[in-house]
N, C-alpha and C. Protein backbone atom coordinates (compact mmCIF):
# COMPACT_ATOMS: atom_id res chain seq x y z
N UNK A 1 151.79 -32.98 -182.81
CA UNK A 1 151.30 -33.77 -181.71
C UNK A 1 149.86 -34.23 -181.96
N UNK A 2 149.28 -33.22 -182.46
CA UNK A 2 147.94 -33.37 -182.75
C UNK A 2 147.94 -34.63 -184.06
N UNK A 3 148.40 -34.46 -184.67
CA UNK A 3 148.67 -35.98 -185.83
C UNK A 3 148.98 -37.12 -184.93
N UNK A 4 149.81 -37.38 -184.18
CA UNK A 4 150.23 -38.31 -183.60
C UNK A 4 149.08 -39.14 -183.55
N UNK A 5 148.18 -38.34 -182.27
CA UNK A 5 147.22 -38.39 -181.42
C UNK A 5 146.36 -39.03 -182.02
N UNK A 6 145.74 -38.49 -182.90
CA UNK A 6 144.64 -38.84 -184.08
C UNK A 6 145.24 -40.09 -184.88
N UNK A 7 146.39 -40.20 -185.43
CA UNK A 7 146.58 -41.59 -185.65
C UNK A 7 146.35 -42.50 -184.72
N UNK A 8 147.00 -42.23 -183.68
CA UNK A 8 146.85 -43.62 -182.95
C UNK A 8 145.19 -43.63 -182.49
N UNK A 9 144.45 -43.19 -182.16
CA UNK A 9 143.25 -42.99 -181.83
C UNK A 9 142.31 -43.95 -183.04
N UNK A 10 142.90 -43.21 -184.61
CA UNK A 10 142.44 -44.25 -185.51
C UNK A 10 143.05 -45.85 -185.48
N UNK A 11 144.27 -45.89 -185.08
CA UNK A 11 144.71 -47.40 -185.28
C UNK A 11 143.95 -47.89 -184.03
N UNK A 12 143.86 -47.73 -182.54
CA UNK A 12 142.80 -48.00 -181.75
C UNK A 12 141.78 -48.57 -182.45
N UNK A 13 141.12 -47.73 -183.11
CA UNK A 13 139.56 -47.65 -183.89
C UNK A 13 139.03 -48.98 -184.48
N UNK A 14 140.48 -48.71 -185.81
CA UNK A 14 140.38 -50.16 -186.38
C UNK A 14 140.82 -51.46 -185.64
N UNK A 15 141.45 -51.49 -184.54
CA UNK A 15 141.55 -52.51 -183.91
C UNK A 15 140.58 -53.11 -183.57
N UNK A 16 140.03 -52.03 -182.35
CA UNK A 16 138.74 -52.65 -181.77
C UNK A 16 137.56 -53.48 -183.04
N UNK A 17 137.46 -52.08 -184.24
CA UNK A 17 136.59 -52.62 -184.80
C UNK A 17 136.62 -54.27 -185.52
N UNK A 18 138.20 -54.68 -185.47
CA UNK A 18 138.51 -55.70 -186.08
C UNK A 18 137.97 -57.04 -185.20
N UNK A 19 138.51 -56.65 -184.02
CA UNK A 19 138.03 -57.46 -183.03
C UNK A 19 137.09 -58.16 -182.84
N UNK A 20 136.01 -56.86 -183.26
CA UNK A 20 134.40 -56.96 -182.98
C UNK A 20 133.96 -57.93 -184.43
N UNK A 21 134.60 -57.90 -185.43
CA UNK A 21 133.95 -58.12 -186.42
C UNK A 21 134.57 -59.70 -186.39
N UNK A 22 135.90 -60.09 -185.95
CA UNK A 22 136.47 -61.59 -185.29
C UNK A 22 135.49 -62.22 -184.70
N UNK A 23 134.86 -61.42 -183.48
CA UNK A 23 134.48 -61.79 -182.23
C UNK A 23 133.29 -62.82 -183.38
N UNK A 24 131.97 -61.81 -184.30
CA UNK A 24 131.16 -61.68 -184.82
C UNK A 24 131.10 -63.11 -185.70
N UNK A 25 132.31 -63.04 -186.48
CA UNK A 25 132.35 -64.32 -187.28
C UNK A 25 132.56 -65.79 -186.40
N UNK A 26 132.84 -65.53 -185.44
CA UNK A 26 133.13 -66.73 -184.70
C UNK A 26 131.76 -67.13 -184.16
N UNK A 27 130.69 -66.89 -183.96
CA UNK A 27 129.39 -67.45 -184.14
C UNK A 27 128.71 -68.35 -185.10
N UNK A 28 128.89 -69.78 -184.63
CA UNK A 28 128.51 -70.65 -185.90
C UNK A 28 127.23 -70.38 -185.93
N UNK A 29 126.62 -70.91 -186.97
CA UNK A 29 125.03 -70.87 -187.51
C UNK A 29 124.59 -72.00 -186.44
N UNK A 30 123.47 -72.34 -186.77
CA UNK A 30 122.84 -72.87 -186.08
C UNK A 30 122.69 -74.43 -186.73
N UNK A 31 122.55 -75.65 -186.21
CA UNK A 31 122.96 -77.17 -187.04
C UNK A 31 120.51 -77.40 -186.76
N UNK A 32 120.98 -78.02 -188.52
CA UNK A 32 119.56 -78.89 -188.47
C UNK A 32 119.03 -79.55 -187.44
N UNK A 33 117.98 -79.96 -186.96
CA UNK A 33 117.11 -80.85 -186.38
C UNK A 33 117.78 -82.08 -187.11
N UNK A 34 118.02 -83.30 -186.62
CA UNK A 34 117.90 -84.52 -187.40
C UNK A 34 117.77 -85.56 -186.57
N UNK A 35 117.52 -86.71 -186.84
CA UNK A 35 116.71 -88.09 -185.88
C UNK A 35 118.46 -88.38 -185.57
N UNK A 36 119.72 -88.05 -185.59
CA UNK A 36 120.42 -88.45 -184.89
C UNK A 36 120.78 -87.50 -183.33
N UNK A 37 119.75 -86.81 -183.44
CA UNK A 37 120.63 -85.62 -182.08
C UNK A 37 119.78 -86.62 -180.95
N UNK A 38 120.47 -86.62 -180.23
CA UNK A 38 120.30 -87.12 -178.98
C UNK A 38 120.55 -86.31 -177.38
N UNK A 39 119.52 -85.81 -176.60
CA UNK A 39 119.62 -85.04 -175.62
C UNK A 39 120.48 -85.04 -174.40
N UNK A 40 121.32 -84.06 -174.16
CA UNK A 40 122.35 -83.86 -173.49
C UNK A 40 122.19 -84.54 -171.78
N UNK A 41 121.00 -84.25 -171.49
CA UNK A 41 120.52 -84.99 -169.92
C UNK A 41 119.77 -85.82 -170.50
N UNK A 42 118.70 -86.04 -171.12
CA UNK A 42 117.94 -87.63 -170.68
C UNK A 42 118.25 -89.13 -171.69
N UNK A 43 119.51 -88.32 -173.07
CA UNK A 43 120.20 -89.37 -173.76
C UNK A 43 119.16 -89.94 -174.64
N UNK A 44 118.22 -89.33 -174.73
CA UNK A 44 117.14 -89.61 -176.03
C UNK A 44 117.14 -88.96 -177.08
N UNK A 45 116.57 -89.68 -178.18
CA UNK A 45 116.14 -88.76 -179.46
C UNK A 45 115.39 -87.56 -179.28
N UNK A 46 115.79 -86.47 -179.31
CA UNK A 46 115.42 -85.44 -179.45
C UNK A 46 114.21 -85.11 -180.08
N UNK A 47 113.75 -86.31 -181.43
CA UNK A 47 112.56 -85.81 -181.92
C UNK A 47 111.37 -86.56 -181.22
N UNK A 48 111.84 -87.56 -180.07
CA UNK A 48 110.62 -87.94 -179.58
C UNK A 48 110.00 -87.26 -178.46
N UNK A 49 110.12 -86.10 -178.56
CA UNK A 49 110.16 -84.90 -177.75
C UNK A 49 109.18 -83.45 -177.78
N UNK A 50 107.46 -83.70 -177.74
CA UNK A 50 107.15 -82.49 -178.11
C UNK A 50 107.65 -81.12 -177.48
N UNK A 51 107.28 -79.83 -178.06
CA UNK A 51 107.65 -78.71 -177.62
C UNK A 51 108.84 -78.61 -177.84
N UNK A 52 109.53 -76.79 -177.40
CA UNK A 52 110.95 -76.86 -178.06
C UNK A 52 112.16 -77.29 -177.83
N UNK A 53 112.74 -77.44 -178.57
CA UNK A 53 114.31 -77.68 -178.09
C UNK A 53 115.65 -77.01 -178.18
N UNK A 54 116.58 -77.29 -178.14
CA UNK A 54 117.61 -76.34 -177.71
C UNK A 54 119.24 -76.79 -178.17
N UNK A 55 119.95 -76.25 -178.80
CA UNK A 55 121.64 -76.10 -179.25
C UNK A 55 122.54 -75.20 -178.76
N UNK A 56 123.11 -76.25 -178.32
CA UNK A 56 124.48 -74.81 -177.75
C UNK A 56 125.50 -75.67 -178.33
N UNK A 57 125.89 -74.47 -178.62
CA UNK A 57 127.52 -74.46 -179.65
C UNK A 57 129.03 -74.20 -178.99
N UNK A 58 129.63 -75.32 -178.59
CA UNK A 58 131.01 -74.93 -177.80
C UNK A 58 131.88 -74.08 -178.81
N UNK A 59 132.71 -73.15 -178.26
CA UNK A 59 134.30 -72.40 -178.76
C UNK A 59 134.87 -73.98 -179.67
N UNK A 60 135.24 -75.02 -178.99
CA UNK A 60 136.38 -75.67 -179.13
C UNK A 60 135.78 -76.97 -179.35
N UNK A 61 134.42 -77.26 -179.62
CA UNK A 61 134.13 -78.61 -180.30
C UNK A 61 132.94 -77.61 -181.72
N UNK A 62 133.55 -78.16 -182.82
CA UNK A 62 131.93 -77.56 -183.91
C UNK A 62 130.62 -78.28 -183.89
N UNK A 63 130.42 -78.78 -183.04
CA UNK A 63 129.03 -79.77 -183.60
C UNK A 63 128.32 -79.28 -182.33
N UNK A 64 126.69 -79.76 -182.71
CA UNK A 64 125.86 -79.46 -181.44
C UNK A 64 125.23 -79.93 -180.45
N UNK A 65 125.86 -79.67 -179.15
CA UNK A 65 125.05 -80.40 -178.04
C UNK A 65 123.51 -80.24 -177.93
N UNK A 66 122.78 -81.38 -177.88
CA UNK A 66 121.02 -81.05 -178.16
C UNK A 66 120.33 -81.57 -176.96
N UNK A 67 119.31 -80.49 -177.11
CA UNK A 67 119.13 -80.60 -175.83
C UNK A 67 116.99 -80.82 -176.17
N UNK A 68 116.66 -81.56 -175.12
CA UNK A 68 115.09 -82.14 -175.61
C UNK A 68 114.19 -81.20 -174.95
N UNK A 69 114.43 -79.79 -174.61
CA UNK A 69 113.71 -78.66 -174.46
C UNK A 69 114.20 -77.21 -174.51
N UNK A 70 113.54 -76.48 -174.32
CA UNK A 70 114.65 -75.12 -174.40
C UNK A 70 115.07 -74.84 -172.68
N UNK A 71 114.18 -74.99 -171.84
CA UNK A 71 114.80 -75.20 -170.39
C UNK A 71 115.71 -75.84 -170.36
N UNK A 72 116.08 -77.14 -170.39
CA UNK A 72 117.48 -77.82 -170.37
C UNK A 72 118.28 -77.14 -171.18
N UNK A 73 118.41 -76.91 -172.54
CA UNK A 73 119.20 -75.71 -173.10
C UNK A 73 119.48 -74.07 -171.79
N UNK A 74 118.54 -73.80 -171.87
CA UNK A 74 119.46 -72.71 -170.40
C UNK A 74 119.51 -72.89 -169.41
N UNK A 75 119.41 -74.60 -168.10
CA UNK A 75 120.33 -75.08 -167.45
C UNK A 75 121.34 -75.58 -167.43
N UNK A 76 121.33 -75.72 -168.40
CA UNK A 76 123.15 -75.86 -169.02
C UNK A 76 123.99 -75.01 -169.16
N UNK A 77 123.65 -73.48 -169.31
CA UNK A 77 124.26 -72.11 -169.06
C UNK A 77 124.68 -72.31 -167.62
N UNK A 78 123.65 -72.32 -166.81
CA UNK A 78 123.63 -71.89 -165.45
C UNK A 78 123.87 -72.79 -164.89
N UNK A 79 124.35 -74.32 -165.20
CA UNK A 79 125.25 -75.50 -164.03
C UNK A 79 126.36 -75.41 -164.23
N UNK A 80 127.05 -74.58 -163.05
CA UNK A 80 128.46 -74.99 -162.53
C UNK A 80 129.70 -75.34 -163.12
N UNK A 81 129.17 -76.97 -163.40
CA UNK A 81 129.96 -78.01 -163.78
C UNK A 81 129.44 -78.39 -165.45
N UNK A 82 129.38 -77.14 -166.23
CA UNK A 82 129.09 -77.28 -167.63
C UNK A 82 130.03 -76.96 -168.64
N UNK A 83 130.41 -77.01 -169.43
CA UNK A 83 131.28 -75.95 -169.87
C UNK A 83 131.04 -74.75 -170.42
N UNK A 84 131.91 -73.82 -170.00
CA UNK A 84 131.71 -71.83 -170.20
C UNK A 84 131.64 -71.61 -171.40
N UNK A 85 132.67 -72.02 -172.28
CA UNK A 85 132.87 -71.50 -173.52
C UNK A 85 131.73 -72.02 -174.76
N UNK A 86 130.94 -71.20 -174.84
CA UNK A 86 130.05 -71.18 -175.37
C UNK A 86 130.11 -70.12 -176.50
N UNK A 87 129.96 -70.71 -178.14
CA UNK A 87 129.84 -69.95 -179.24
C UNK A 87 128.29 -69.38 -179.24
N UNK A 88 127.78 -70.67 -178.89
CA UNK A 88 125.94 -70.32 -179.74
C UNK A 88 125.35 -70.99 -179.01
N UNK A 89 123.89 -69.78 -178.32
CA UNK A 89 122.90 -70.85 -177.76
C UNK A 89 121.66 -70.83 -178.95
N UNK A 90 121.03 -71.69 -179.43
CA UNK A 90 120.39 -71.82 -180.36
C UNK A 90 118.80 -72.30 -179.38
N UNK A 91 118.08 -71.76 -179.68
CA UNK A 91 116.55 -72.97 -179.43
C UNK A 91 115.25 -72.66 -180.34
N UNK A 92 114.17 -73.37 -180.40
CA UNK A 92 112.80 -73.11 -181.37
C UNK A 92 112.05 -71.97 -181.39
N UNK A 93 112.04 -71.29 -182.48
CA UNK A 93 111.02 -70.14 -182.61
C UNK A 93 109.77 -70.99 -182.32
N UNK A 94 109.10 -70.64 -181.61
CA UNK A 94 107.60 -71.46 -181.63
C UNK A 94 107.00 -70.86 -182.33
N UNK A 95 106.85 -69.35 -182.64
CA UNK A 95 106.13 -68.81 -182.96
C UNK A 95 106.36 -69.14 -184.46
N UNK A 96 107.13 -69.85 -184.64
CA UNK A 96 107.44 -70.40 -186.48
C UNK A 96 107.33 -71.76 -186.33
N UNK A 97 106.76 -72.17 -185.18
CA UNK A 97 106.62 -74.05 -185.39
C UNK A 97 105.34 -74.37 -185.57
N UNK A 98 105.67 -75.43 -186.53
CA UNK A 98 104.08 -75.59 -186.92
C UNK A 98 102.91 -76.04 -186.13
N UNK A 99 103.61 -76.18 -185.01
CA UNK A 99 103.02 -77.18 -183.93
C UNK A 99 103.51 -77.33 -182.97
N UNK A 100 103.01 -77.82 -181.47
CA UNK A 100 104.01 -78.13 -179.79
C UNK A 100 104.65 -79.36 -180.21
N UNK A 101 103.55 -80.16 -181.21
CA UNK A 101 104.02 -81.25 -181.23
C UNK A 101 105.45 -81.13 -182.20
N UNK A 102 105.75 -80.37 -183.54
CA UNK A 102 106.25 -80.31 -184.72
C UNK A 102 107.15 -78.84 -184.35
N UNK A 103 108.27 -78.68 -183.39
CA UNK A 103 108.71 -77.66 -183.46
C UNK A 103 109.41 -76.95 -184.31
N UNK A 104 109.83 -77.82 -184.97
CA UNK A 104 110.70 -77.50 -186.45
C UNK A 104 112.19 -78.11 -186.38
N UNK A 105 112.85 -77.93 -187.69
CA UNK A 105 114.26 -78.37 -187.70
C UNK A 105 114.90 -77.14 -187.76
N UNK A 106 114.55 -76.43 -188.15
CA UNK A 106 115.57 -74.95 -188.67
C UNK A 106 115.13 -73.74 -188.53
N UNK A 107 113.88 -73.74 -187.31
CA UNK A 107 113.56 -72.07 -186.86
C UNK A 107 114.42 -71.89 -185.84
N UNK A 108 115.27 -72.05 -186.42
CA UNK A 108 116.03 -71.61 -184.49
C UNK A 108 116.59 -70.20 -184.68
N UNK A 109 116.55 -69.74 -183.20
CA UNK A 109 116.46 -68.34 -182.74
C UNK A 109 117.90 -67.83 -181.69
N UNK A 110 118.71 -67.05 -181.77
CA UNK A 110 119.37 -66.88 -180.47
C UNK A 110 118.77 -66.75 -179.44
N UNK A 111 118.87 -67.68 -178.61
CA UNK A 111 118.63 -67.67 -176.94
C UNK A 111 118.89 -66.12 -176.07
N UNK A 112 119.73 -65.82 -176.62
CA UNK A 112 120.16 -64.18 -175.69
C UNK A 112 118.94 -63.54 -175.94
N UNK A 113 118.12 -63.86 -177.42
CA UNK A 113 117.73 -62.58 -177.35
C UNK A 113 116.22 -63.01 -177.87
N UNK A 114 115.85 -64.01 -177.52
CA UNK A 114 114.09 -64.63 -177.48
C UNK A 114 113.55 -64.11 -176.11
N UNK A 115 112.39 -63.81 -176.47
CA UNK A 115 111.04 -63.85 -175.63
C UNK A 115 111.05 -65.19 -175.06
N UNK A 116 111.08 -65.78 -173.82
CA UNK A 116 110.53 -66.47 -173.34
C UNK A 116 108.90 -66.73 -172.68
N UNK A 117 108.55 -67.70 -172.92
CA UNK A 117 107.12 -67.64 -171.75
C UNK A 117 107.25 -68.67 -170.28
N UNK A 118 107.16 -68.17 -169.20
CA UNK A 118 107.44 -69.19 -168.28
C UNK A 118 106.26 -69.29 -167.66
N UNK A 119 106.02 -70.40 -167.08
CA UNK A 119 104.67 -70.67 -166.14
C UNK A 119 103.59 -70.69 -167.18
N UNK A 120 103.78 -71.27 -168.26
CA UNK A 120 102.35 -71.45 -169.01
C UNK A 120 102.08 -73.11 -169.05
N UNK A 121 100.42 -73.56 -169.37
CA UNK A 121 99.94 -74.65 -168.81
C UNK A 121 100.27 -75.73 -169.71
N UNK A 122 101.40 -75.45 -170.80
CA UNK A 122 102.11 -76.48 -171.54
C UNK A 122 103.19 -76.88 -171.03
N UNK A 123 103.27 -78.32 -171.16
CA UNK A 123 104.83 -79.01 -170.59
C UNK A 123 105.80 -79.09 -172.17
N UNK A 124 107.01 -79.27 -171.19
CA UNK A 124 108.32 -79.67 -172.23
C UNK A 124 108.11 -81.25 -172.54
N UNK A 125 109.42 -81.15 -173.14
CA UNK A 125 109.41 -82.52 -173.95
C UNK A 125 109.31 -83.91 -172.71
N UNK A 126 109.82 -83.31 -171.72
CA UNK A 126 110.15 -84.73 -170.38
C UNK A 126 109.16 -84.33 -169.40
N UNK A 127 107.94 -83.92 -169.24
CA UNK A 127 106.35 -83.23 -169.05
C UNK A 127 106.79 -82.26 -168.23
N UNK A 128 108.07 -82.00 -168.13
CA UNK A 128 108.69 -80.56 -167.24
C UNK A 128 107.99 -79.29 -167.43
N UNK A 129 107.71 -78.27 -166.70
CA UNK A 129 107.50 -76.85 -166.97
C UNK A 129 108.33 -76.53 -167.75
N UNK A 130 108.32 -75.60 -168.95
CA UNK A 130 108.76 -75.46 -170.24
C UNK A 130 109.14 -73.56 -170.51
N UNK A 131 110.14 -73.25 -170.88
CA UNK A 131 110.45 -71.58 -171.14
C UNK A 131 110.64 -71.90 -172.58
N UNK A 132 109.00 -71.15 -172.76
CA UNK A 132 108.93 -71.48 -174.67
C UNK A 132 109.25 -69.97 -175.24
N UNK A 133 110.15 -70.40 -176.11
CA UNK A 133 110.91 -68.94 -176.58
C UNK A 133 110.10 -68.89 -178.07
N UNK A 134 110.39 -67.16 -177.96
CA UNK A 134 109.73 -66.69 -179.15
C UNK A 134 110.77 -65.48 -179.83
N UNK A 135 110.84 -65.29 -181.46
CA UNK A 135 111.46 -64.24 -181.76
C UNK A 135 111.26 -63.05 -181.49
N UNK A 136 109.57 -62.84 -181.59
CA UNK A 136 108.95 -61.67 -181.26
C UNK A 136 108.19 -61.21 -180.40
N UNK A 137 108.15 -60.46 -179.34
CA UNK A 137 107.11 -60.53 -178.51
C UNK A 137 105.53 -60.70 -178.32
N UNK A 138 105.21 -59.87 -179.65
CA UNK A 138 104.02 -59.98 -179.67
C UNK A 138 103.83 -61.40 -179.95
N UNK A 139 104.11 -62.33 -180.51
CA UNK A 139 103.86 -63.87 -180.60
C UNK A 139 103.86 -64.40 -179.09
N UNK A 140 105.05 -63.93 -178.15
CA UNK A 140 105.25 -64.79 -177.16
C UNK A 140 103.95 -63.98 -176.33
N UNK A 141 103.58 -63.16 -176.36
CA UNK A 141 102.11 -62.33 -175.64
C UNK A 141 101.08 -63.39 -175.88
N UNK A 142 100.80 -63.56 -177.32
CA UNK A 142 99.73 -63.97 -177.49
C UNK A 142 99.55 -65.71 -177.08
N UNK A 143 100.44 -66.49 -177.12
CA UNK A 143 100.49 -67.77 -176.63
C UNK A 143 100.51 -67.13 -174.92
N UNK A 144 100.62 -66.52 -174.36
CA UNK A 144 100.04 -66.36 -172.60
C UNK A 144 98.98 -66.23 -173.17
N UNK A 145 97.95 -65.38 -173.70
CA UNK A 145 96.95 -65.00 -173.99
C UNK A 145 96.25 -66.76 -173.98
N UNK A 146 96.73 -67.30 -174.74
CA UNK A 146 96.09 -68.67 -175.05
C UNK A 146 95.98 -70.11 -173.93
N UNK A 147 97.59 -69.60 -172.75
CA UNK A 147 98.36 -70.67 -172.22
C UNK A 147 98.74 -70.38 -171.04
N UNK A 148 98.66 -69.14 -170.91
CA UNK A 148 98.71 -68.04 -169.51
C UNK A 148 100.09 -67.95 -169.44
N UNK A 149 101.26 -68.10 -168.31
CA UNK A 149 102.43 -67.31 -168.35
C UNK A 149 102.37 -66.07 -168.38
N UNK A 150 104.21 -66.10 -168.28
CA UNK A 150 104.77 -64.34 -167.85
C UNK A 150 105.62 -64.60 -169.16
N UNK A 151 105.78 -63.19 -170.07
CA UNK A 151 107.23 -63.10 -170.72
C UNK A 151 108.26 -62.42 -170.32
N UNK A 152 109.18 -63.00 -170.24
CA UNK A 152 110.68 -62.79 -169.83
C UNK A 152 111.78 -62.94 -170.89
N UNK A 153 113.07 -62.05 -170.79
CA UNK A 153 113.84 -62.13 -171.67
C UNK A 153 114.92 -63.29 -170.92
N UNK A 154 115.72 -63.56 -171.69
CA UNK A 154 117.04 -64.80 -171.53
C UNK A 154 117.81 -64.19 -170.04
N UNK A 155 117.92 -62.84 -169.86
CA UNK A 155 118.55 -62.54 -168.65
C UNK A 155 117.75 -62.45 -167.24
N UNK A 156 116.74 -62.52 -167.83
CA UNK A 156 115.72 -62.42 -166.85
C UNK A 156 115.01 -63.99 -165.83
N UNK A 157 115.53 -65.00 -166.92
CA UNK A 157 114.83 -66.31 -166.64
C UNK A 157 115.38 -66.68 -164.98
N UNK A 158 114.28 -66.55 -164.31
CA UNK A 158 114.50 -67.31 -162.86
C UNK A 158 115.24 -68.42 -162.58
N UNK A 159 116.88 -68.51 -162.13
CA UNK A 159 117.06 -69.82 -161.81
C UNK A 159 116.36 -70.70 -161.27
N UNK A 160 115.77 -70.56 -160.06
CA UNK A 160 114.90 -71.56 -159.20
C UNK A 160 113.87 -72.04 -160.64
N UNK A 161 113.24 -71.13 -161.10
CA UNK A 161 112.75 -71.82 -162.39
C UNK A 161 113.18 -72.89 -163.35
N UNK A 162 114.45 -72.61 -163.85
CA UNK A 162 114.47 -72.75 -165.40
C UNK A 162 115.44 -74.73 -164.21
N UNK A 163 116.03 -74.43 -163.10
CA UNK A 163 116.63 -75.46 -162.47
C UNK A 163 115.55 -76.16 -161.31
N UNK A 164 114.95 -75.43 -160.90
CA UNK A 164 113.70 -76.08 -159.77
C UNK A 164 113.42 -77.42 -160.70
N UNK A 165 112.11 -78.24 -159.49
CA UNK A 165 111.96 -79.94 -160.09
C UNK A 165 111.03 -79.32 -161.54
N UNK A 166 110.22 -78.72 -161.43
CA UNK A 166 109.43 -78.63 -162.95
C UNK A 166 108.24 -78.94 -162.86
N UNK A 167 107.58 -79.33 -161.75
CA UNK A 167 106.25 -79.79 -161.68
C UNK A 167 106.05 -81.59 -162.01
N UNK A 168 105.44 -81.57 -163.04
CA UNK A 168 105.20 -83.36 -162.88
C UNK A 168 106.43 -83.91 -163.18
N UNK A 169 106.49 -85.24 -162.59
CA UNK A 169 107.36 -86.30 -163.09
C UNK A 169 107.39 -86.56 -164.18
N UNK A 170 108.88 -86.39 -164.69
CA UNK A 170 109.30 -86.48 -166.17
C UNK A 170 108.38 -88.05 -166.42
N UNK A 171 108.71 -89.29 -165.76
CA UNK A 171 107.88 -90.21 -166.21
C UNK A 171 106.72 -90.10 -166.68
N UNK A 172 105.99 -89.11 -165.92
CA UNK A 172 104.57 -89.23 -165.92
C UNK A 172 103.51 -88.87 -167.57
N UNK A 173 103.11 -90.19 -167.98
CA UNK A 173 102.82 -89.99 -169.85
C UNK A 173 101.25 -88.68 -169.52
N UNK A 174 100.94 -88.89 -168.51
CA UNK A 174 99.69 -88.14 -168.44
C UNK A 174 99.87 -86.62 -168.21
N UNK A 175 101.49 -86.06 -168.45
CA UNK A 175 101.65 -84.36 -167.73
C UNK A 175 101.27 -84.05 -169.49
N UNK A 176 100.55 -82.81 -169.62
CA UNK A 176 100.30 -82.39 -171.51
C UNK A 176 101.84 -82.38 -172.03
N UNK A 177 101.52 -82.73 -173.16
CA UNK A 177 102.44 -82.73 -173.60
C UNK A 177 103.76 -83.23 -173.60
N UNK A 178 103.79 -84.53 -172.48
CA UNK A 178 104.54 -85.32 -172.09
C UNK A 178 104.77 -86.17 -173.01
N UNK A 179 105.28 -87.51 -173.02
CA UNK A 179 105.81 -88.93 -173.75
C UNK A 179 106.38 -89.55 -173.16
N UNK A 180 105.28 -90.55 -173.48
CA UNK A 180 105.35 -92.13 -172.51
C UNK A 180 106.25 -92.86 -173.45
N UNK A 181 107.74 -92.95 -172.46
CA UNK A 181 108.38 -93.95 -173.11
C UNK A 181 108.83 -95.41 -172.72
N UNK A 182 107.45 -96.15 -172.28
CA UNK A 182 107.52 -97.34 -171.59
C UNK A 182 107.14 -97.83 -172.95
C-alpha cells in the first residue's frame, strides 16, 4: 500500500512539476523598441515619447501591443474591457536608460515584479503623471531622492492613480517632459 501511495504521490510530483515548467516556457521574451510600434491609446509612434514605455504580450496573438508609457501599460491590466489573457507585461528599466528622454529599446523588465515610483515631478510620454519602474530598488529610491515620489510594487499601484486624469493635459507641450505634437 505504502508503494502504491508513494508512486502516485511521485506521478502527482512530476505532473505538477511539468506544468510549472509549460506554464514557464510559455512566457515570450520581450520584442525590441522599433520606430514601427505605435501606442495602444494615443495611436502614435512610440519613440516620440519621452520617459518609459510599456509591452504586453497576449496568450493568443505573438506580437506586441505598445504602449507610450509604463502607466498606460498597467491601465490596460486594470480596464474591464481589455483583454485578460496576458503572456507578458514588459516595460523600461529606467534605471538602465540612458536617459527620460532615451529610455531604451531592450531594457525591459517584468512589470510584476519592478519597483515603481509614483507621484514624482517627471511626466510620461503624453505629460501624464508617470509610474517609472525600476529593476532594483535601490535605483527606484534614489530617483525619489532626486524627483520625490513613493515606491511601490506592481500589486500595490493605486488604481485611482495609475487610471485617474494624470495631472496636466496630455496636449499641454509645457507639462516636463511632455511633446508638442502640433
Amino acid at each position: 500500500m505504502k508503494t502504491v501511495r508513494f508512486a502516485l504521490v511521485l506521478v502527482a510530483s512530476l505532473l505538477l512539476a511539468a506544468c510549472e515548467n509549460e506554464q514557464q516556457a510559455e512566457t515570450p521574451p520581450p520584442f525590441s523598441l522599433t520606430a514601427e510600434a505605435m501606442g495602444r491609446y494615443c495611436g502614435m509612434n512610440v519613440l516620440e515619447h519621452a520617459g518609459p514605455k510599456g509591452q504586453i504580450i497576449l496568450r493568443q496573438i505573438p506580437e506586441a501591443i505598445w504602449f507610450s508609457s509604463a502607466r498606460d501599460t498597467v491601465a490596460f491590466t486594470m480596464l474591464p474591457d481589455e483583454p485578460k489573457e496576458i503572456a507578458a507585461i514588459y516595460v523600461s528599466d529606467m534605471g538602465k536608460a540612458a536617459s527620460w528622454e532615451k529610455p531604451g529599446a531592450e531594457n525591459w523588465i517584468d512589470a510584476r515584479k519592478a519597483f515603481f515610483v509614483i507621484g514624482s515631478s517627471l511626466r510620461g510620454g503624453m505629460g501624464a503623471e508617470e509610474a517609472v519602474p525600476f529593476s532594483e530598488e535601490a535605483a527606484a529610491r534614489q530617483f525619489v531622492g532626486k524627483n520625490g515620489g513613493e515606491v511601490v510594487k506592481f500589486n500595490d499601484l493605486p488604481e485611482n492613480y495609475i487610471l485617474g486624469a494624470g495631472g496636466e493635459a496630455a496636449d499641454d507641450p509645457a507639462a516636463e517632459g511632455g511633446h508638442d505634437h502640433g
